[in-house]
N, C-alpha and C. Protein backbone atom coordinates (compact mmCIF):
# COMPACT_ATOMS: atom_id res chain seq x y z
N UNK A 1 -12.90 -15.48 -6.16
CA UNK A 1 -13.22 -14.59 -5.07
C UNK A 1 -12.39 -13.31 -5.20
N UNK A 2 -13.03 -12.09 -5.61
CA UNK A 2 -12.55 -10.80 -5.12
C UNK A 2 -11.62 -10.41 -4.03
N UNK A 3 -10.24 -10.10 -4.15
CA UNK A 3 -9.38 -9.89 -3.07
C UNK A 3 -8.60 -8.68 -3.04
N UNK A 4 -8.30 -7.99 -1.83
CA UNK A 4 -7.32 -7.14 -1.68
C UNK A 4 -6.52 -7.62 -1.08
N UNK A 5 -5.21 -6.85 -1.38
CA UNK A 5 -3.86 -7.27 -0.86
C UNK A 5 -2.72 -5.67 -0.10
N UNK A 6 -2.66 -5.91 0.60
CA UNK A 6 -2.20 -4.29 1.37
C UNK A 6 -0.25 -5.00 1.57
N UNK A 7 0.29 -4.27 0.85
CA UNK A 7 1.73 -4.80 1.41
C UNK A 7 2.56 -3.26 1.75
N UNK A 8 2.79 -3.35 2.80
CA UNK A 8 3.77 -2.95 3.54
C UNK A 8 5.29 -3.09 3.46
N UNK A 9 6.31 -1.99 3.60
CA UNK A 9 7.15 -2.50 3.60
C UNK A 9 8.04 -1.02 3.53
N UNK A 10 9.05 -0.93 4.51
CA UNK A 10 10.02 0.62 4.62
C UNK A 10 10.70 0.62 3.36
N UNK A 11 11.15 2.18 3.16
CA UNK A 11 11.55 2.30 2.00
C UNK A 11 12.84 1.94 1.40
N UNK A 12 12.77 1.51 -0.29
CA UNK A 12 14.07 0.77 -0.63
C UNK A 12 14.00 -0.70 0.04
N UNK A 13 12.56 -1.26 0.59
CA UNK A 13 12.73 -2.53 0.32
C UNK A 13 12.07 -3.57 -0.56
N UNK A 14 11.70 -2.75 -1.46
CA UNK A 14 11.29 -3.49 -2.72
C UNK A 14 9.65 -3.59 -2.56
N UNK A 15 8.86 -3.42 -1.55
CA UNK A 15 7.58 -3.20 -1.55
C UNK A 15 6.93 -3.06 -2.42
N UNK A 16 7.13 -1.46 -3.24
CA UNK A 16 6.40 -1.27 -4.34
C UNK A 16 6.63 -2.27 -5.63
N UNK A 17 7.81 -2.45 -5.75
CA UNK A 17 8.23 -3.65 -6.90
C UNK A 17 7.47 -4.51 -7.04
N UNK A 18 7.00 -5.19 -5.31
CA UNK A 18 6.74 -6.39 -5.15
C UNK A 18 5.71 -6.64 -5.45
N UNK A 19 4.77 -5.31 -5.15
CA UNK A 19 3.10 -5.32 -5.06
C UNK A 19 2.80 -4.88 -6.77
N UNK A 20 3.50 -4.42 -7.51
CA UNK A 20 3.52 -4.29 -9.39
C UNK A 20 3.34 -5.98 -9.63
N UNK A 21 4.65 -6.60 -9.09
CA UNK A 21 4.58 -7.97 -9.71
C UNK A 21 3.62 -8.72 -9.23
N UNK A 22 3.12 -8.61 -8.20
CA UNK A 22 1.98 -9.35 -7.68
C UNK A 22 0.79 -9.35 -8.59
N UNK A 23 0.40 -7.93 -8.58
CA UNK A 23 -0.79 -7.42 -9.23
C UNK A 23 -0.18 -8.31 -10.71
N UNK A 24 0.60 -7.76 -11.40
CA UNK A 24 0.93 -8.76 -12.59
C UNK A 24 0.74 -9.94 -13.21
N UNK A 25 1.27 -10.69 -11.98
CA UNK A 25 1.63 -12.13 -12.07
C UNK A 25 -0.10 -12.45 -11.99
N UNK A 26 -1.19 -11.86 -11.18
CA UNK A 26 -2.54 -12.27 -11.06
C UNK A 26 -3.49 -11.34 -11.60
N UNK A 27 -2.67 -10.75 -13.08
CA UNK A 27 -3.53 -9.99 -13.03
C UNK A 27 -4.40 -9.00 -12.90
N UNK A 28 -4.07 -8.57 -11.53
CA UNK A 28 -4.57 -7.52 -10.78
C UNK A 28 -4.67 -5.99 -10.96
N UNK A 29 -4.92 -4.84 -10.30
CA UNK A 29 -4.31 -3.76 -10.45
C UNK A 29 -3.73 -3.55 -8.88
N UNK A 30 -2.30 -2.69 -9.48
CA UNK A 30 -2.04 -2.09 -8.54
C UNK A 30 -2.55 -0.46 -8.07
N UNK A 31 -3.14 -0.32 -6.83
CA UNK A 31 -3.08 0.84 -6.66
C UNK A 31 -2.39 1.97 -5.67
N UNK A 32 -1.97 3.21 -6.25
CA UNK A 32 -1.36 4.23 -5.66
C UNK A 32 -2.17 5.04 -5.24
N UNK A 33 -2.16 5.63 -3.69
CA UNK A 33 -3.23 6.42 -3.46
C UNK A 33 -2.89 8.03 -4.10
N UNK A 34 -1.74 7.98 -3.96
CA UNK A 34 -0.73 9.16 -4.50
C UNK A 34 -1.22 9.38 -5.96
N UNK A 35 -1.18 8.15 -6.74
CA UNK A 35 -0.87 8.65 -8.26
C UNK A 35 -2.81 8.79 -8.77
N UNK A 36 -3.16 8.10 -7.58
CA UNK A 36 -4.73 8.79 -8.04
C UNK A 36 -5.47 10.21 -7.25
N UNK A 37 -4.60 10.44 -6.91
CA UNK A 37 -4.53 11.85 -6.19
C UNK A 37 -4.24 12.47 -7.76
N UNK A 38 -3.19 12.33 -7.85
CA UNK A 38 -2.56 13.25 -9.16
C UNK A 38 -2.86 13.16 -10.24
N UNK A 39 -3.64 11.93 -10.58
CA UNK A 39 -4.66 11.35 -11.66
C UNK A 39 -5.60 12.57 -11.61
N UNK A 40 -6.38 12.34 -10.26
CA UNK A 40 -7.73 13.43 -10.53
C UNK A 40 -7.41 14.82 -10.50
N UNK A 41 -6.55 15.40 -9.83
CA UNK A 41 -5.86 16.71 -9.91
C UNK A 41 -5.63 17.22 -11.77
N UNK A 42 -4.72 16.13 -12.03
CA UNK A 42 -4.17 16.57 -13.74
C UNK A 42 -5.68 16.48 -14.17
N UNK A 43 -6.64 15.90 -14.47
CA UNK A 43 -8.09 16.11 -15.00
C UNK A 43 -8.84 16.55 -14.84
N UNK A 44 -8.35 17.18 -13.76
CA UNK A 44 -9.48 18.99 -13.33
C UNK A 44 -10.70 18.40 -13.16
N UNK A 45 -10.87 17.15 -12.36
CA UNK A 45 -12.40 16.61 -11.94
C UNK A 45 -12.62 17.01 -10.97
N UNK A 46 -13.93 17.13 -10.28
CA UNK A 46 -14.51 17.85 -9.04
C UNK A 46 -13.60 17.41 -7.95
N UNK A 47 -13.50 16.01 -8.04
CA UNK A 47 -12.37 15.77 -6.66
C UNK A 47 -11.10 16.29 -7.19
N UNK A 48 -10.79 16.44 -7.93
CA UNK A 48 -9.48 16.96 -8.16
C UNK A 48 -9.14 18.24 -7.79
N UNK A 49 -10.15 18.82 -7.99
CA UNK A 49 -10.58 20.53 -7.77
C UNK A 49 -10.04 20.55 -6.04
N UNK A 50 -11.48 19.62 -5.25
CA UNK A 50 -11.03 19.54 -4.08
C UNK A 50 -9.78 19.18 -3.49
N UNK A 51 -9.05 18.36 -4.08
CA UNK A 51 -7.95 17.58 -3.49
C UNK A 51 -6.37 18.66 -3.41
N UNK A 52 -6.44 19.72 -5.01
CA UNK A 52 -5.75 20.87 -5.35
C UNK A 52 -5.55 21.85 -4.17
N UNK A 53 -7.06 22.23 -3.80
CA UNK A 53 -6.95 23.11 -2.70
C UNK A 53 -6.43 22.63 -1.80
N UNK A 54 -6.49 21.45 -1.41
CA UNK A 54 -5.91 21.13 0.37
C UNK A 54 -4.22 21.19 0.24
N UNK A 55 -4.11 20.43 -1.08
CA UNK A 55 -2.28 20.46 -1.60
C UNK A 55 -1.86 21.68 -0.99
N UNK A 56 -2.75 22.69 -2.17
CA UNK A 56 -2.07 24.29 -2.33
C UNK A 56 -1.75 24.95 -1.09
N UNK A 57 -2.69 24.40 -0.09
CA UNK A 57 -3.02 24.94 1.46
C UNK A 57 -1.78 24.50 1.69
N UNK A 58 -1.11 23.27 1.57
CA UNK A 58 -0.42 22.61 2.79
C UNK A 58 -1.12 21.68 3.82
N UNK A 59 -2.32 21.91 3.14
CA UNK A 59 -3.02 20.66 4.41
C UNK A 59 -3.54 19.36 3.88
N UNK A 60 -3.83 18.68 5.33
CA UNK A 60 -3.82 16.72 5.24
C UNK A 60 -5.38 17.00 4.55
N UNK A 61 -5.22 16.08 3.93
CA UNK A 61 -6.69 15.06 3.08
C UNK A 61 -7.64 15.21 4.19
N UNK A 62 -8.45 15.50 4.60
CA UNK A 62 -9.24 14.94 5.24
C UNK A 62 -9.88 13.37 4.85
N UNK A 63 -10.23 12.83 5.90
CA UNK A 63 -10.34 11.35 5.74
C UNK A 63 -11.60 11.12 4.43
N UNK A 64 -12.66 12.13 5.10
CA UNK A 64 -13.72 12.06 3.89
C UNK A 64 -13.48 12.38 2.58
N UNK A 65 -12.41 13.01 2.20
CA UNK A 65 -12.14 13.31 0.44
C UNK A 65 -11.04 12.05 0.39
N UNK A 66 -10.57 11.24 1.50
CA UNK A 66 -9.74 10.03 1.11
C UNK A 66 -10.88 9.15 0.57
N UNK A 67 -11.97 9.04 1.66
CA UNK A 67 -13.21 7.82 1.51
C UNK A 67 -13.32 8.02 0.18
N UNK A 68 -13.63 9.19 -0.59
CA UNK A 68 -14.34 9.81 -1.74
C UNK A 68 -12.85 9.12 -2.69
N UNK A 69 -12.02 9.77 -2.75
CA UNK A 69 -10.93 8.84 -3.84
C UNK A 69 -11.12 7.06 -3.84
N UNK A 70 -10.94 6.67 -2.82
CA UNK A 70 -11.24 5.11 -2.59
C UNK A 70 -12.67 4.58 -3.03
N UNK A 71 -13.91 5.05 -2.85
CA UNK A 71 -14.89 4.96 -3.16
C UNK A 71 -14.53 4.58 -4.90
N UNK A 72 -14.18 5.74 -5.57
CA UNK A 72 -14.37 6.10 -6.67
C UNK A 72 -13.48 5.11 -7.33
N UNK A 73 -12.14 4.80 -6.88
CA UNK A 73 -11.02 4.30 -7.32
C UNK A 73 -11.77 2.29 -7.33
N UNK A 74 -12.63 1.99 -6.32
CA UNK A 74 -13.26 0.69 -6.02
C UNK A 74 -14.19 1.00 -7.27
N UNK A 75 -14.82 1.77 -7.55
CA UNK A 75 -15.99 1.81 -8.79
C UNK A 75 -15.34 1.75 -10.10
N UNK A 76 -14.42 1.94 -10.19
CA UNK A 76 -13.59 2.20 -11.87
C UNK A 76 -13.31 0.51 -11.67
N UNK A 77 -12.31 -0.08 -10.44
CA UNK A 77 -11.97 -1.38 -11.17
C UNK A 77 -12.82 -2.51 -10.48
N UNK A 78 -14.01 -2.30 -10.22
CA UNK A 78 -14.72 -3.06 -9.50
C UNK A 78 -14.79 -4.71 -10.37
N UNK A 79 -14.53 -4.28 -11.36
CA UNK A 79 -14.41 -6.24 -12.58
C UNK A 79 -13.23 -6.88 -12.17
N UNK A 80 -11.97 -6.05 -11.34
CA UNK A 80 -10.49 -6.55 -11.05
C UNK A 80 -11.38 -7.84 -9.71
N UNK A 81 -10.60 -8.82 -10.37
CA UNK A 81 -10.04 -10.08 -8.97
C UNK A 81 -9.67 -9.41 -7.88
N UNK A 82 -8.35 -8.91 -8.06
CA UNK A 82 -7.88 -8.22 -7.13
C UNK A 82 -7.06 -6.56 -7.69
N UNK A 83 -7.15 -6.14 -6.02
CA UNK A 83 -6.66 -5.19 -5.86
C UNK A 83 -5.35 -5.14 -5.17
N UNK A 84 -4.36 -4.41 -5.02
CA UNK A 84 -3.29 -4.74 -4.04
C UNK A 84 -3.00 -2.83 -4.05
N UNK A 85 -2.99 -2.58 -2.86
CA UNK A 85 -2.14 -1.20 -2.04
C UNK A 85 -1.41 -1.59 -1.65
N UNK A 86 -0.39 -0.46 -2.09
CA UNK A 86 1.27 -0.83 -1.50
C UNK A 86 1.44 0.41 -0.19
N UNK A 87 1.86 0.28 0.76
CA UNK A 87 1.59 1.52 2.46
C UNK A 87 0.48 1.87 2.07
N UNK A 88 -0.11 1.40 1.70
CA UNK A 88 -1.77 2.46 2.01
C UNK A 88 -2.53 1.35 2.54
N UNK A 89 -3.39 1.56 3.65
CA UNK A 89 -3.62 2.42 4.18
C UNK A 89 -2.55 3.06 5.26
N UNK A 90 -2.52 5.10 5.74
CA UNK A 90 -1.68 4.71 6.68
C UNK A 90 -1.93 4.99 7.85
N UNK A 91 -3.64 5.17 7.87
CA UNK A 91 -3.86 5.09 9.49
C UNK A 91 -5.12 3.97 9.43
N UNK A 92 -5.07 3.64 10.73
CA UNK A 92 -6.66 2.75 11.43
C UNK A 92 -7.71 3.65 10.58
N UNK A 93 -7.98 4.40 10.68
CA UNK A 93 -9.37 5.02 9.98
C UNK A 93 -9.16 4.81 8.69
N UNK A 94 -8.28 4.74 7.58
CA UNK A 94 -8.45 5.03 6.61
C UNK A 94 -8.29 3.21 6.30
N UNK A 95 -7.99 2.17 6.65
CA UNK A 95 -7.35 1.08 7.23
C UNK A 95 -9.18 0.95 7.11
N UNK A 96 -10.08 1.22 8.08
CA UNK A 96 -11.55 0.88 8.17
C UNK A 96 -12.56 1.47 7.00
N UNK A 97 -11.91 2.11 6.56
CA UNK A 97 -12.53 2.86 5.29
C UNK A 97 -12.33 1.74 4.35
N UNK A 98 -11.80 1.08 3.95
CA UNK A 98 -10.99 0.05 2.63
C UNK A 98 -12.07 -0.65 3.19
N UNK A 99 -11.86 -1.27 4.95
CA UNK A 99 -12.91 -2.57 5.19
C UNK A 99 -14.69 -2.37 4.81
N UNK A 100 -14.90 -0.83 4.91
CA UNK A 100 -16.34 -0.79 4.53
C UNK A 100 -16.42 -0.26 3.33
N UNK A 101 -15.65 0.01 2.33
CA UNK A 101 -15.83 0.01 1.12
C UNK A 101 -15.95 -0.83 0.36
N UNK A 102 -14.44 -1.61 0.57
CA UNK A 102 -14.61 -3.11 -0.65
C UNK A 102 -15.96 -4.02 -0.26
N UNK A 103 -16.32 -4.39 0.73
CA UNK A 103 -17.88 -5.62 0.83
C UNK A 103 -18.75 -4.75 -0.46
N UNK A 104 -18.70 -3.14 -0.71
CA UNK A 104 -19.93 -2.56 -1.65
C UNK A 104 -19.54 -2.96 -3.36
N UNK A 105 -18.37 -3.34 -3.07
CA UNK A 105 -18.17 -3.67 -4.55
C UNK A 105 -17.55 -5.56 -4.76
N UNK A 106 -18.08 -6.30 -3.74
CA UNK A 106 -17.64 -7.88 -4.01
C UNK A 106 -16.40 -8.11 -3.71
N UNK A 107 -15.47 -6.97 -2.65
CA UNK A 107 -14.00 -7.28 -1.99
C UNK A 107 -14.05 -8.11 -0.69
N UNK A 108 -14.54 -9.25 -0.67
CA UNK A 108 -14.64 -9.95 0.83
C UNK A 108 -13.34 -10.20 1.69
N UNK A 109 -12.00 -10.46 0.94
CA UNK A 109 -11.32 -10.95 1.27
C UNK A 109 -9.98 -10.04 1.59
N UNK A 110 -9.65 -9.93 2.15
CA UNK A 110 -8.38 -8.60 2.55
C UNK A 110 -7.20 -9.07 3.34
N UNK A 111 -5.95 -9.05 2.65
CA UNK A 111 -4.67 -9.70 2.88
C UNK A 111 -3.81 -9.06 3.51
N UNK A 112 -3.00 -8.78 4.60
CA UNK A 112 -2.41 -7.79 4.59
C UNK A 112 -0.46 -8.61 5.05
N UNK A 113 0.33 -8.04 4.50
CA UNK A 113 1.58 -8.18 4.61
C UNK A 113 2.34 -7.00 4.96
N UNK A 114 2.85 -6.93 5.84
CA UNK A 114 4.31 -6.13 6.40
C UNK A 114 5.73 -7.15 5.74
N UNK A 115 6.47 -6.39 5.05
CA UNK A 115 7.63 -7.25 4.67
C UNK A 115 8.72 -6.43 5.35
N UNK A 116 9.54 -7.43 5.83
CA UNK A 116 10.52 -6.84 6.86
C UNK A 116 11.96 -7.39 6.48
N UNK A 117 13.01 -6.66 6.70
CA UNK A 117 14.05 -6.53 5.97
C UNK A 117 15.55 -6.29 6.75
N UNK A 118 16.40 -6.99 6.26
CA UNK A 118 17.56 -6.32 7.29
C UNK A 118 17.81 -4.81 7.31
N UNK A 119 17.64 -3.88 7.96
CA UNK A 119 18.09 -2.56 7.97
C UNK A 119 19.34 -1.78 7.37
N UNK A 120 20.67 -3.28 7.40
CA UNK A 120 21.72 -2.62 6.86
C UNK A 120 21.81 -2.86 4.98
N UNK A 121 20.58 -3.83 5.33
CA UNK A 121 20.57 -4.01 3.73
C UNK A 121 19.87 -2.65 2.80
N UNK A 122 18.94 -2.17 3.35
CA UNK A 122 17.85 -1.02 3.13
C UNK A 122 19.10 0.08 3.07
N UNK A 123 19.78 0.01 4.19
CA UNK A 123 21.33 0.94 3.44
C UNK A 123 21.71 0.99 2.83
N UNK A 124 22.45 -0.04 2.19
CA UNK A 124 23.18 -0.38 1.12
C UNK A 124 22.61 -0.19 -0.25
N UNK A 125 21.30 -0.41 -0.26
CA UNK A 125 20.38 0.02 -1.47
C UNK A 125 20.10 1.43 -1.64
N UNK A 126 19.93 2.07 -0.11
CA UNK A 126 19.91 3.42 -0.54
C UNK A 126 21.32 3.96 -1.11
N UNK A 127 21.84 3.69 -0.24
CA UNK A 127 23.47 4.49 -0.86
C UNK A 127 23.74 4.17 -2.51
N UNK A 128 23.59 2.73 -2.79
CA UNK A 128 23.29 2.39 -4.71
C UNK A 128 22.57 3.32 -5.00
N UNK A 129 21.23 4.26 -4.54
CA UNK A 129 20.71 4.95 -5.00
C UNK A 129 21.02 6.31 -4.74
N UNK A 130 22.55 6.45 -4.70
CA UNK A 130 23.05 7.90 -4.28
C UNK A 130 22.61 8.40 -3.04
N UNK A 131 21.64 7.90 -1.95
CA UNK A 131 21.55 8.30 -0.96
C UNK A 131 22.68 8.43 -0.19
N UNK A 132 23.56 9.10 0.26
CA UNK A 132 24.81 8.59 1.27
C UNK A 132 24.79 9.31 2.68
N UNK A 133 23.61 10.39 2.50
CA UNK A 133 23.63 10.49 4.15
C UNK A 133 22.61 9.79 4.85
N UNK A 134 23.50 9.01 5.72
CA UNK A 134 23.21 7.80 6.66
C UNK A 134 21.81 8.66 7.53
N UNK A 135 22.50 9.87 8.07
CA UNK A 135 21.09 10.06 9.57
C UNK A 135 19.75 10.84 8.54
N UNK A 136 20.39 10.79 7.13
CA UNK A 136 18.22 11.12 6.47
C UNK A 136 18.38 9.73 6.17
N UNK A 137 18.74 8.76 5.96
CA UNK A 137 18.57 7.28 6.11
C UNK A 137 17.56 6.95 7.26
N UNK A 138 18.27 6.90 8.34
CA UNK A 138 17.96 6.59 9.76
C UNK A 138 16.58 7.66 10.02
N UNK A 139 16.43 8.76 9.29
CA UNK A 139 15.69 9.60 9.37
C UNK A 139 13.94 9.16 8.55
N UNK A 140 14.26 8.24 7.63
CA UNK A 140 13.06 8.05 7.00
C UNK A 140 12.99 6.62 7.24
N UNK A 141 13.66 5.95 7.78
CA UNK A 141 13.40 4.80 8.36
C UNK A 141 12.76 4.92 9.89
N UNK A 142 13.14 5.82 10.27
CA UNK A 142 11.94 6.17 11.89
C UNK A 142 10.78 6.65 11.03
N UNK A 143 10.92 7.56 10.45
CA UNK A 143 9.46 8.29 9.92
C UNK A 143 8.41 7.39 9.50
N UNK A 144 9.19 6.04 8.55
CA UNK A 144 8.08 5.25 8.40
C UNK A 144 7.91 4.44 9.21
N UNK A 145 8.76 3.57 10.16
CA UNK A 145 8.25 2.64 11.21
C UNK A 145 7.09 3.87 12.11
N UNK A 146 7.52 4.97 12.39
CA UNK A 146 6.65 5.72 13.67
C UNK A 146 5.18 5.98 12.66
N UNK A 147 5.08 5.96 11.75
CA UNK A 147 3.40 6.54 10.72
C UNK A 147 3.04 5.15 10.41
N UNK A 148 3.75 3.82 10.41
CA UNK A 148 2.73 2.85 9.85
C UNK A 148 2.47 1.85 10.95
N UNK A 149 3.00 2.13 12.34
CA UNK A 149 3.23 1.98 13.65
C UNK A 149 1.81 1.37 14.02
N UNK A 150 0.82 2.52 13.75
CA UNK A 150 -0.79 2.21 14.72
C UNK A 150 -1.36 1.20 13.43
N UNK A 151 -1.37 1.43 11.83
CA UNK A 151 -1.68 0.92 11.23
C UNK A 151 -1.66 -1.00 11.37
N UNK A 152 -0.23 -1.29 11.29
CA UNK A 152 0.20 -2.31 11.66
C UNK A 152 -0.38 -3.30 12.60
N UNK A 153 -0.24 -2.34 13.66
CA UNK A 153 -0.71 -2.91 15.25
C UNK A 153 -2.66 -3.52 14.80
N UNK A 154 -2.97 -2.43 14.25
CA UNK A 154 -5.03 -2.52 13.65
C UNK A 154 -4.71 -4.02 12.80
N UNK A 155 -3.86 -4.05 11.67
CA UNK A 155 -3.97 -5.38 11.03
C UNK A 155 -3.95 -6.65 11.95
N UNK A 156 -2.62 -6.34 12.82
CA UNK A 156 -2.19 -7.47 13.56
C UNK A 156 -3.61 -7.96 14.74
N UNK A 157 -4.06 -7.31 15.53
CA UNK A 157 -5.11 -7.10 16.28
C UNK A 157 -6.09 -7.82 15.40
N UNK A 158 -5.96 -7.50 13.73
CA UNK A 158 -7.45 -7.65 13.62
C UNK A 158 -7.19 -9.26 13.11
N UNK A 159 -6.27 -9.86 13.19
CA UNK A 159 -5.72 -11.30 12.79
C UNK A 159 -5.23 -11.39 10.99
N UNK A 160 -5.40 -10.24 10.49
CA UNK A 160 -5.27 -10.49 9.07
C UNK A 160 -3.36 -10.12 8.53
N UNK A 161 -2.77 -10.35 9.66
CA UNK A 161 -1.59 -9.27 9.10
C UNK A 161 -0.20 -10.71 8.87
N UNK A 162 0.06 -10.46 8.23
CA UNK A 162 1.45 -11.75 7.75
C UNK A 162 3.06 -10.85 7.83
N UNK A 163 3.83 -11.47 8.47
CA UNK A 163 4.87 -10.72 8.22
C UNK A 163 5.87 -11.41 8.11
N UNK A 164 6.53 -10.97 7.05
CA UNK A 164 7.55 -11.88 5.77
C UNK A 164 9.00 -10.84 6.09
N UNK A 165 9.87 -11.91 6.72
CA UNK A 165 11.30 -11.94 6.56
C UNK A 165 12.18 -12.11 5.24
N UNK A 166 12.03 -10.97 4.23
CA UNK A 166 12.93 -11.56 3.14
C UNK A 166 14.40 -10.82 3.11
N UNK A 167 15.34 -10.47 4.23
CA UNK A 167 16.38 -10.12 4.32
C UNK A 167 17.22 -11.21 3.42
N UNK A 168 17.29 -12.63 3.68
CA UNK A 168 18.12 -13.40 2.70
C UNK A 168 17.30 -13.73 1.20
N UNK A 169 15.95 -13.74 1.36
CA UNK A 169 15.81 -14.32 -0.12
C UNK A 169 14.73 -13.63 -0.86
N UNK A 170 15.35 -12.48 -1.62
CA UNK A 170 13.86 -11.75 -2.52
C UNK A 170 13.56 -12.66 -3.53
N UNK A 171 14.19 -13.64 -4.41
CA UNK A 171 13.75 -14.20 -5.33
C UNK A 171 12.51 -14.92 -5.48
N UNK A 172 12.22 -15.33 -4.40
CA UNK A 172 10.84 -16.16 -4.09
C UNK A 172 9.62 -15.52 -3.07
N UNK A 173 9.75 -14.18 -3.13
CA UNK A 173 8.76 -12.98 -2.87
C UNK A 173 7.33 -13.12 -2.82
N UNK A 174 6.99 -12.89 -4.02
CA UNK A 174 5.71 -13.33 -4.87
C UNK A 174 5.43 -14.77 -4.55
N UNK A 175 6.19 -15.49 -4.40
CA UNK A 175 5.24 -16.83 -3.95
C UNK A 175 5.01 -16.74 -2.77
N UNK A 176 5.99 -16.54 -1.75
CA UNK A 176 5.77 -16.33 -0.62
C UNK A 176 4.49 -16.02 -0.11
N UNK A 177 4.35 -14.53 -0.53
CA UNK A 177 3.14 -13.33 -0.28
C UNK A 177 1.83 -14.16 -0.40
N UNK A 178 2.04 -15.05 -1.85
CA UNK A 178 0.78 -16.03 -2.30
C UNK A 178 0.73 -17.22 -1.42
N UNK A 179 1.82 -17.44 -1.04
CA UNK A 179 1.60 -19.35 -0.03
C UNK A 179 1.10 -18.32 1.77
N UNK A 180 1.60 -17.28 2.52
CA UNK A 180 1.36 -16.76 3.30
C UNK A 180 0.15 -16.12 3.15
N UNK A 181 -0.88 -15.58 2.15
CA UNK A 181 -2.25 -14.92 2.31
C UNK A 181 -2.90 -15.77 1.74
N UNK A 182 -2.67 -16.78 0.85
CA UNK A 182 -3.53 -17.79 0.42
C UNK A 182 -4.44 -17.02 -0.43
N UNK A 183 -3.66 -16.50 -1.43
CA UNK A 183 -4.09 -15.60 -2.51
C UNK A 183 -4.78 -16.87 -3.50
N UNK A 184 -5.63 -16.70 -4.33
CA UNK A 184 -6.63 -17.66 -4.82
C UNK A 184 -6.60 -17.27 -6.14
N UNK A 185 -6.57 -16.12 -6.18
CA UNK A 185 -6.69 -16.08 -7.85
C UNK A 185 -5.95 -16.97 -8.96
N UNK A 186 -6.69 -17.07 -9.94
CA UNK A 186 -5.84 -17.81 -11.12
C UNK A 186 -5.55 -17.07 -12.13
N UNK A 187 -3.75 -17.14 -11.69
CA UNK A 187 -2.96 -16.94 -12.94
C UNK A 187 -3.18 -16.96 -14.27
C-alpha cells in the first residue's frame, strides 16, 4: 500500500535526520518542499521561471504554484511506496492539497507525526551548533511552534496525528514512528 508520512518536529530536533532514515530504511523518498523549489528554479523550467519571480519579489508562493510543485513532485515518484515530508505541510490548505493530490496517484494512506522534545535539550544542540544566543533560540522555537500551530491542530482534528516523546530515547526513533503509524512497507 502506497503511503505518506509527514513528520514534524522544531528545529535541532532531529526531524529531518529522522524522516532521511525513515525514507531509507523503507526505501522511500524523502521530500523537501524547499529543495524542489530550488530544483526547478536551478533548471529554468516553467515553474521555476514562476517560482523565481515570487522569490525575487519577496513574496509567499501562492498556494496554487505550491499545488503545481506537489502535483508535479507526486508525478515524478508516483512508483515510490512511500513518500515522507519533513514540516511540510505548513498550513491547513496546503495540509488539504497533499490529501487531494496523493488519492490521484495511489497515496491512500497518510501518517502524520509531531515529535516532541525536551526544550533544554534543543538548546544544548543548538549551542553544539555554535548557536549561543539563547533569545534567537527562544526566538525560532516560538516561530515554529506559532506557524505549525493551525497545521497540527488540522492533523490532530482529523485523527491522523501521533505524537512521539523522544526527549530520553532517539535510538529507537525509526521504530517507533513505524510501531506508532503502522507503516507497512517492506524493508
Amino acid at each position: 500500500m502506497k503511503q505518506i508520512l509527514i513528520i514534524y518536529g522544531p528545529p535541532y530536533s532531529g526531524s529531518s535526520h529522522t524522516g532521511l532514515q525513515i525514507a531509507d530504511y523503507y526505501k522511500g523518498v524523502s521530500l523537501s518542499v524547499s529543495d524542489l523549489m530550488r530544483k526547478e528554479v536551478r533548471e529554468k523550467s516553467k515553474l521555476g521561471s514562476l517560482l523565481s519571480s515570487y522569490i525575487q519579489k519577496g513574496q509567499v508562493i501562492p498556494l496554487s504554484v505550491t499545488e503545481q510543485l506537489l502535483y508535479e513532485s507526486f508525478k515524478q515518484h508516483q512508483n515510490e511506496e512511500l513518500l515522507v515530508f519533513i514540516n511540510f505541510p505548513k498550513n491547513t490548505s496546503e495540509a488539504e492539497s497533499i490529501a487531494e493530490i496523493a488519492p490521484l496517484f495511489g497515496y491512500q494512506n497518510i501518517n502524520t507525526v509531531s515529535l516532541v522534545i525536551n526544550e533544554q535539550m534543543i538548546i544544548e544542540r543548538m549551542q553544539q551548533a555554535n548557536t549561543h544566543d539563547v533569545e534567537a533560540i527562544w526566538e525560532k522555537l516560538e516561530s515554529y511552534y506559532t506557524n505549525i500551530s493551525f497545521v497540527i491542530n488540522h492533523y490532530e482534528e482529523t485523527g491522523i496525528l501521533q505524537v512521539i516523546d523522544f526527549s530520553e530515547n532517539v535510538n529507537f526513533l525509526v521504530e517507533e514512528i513505524s510501531k506508532s503509524t503502522g507503516l507497512k512497507v517492506t524493508p
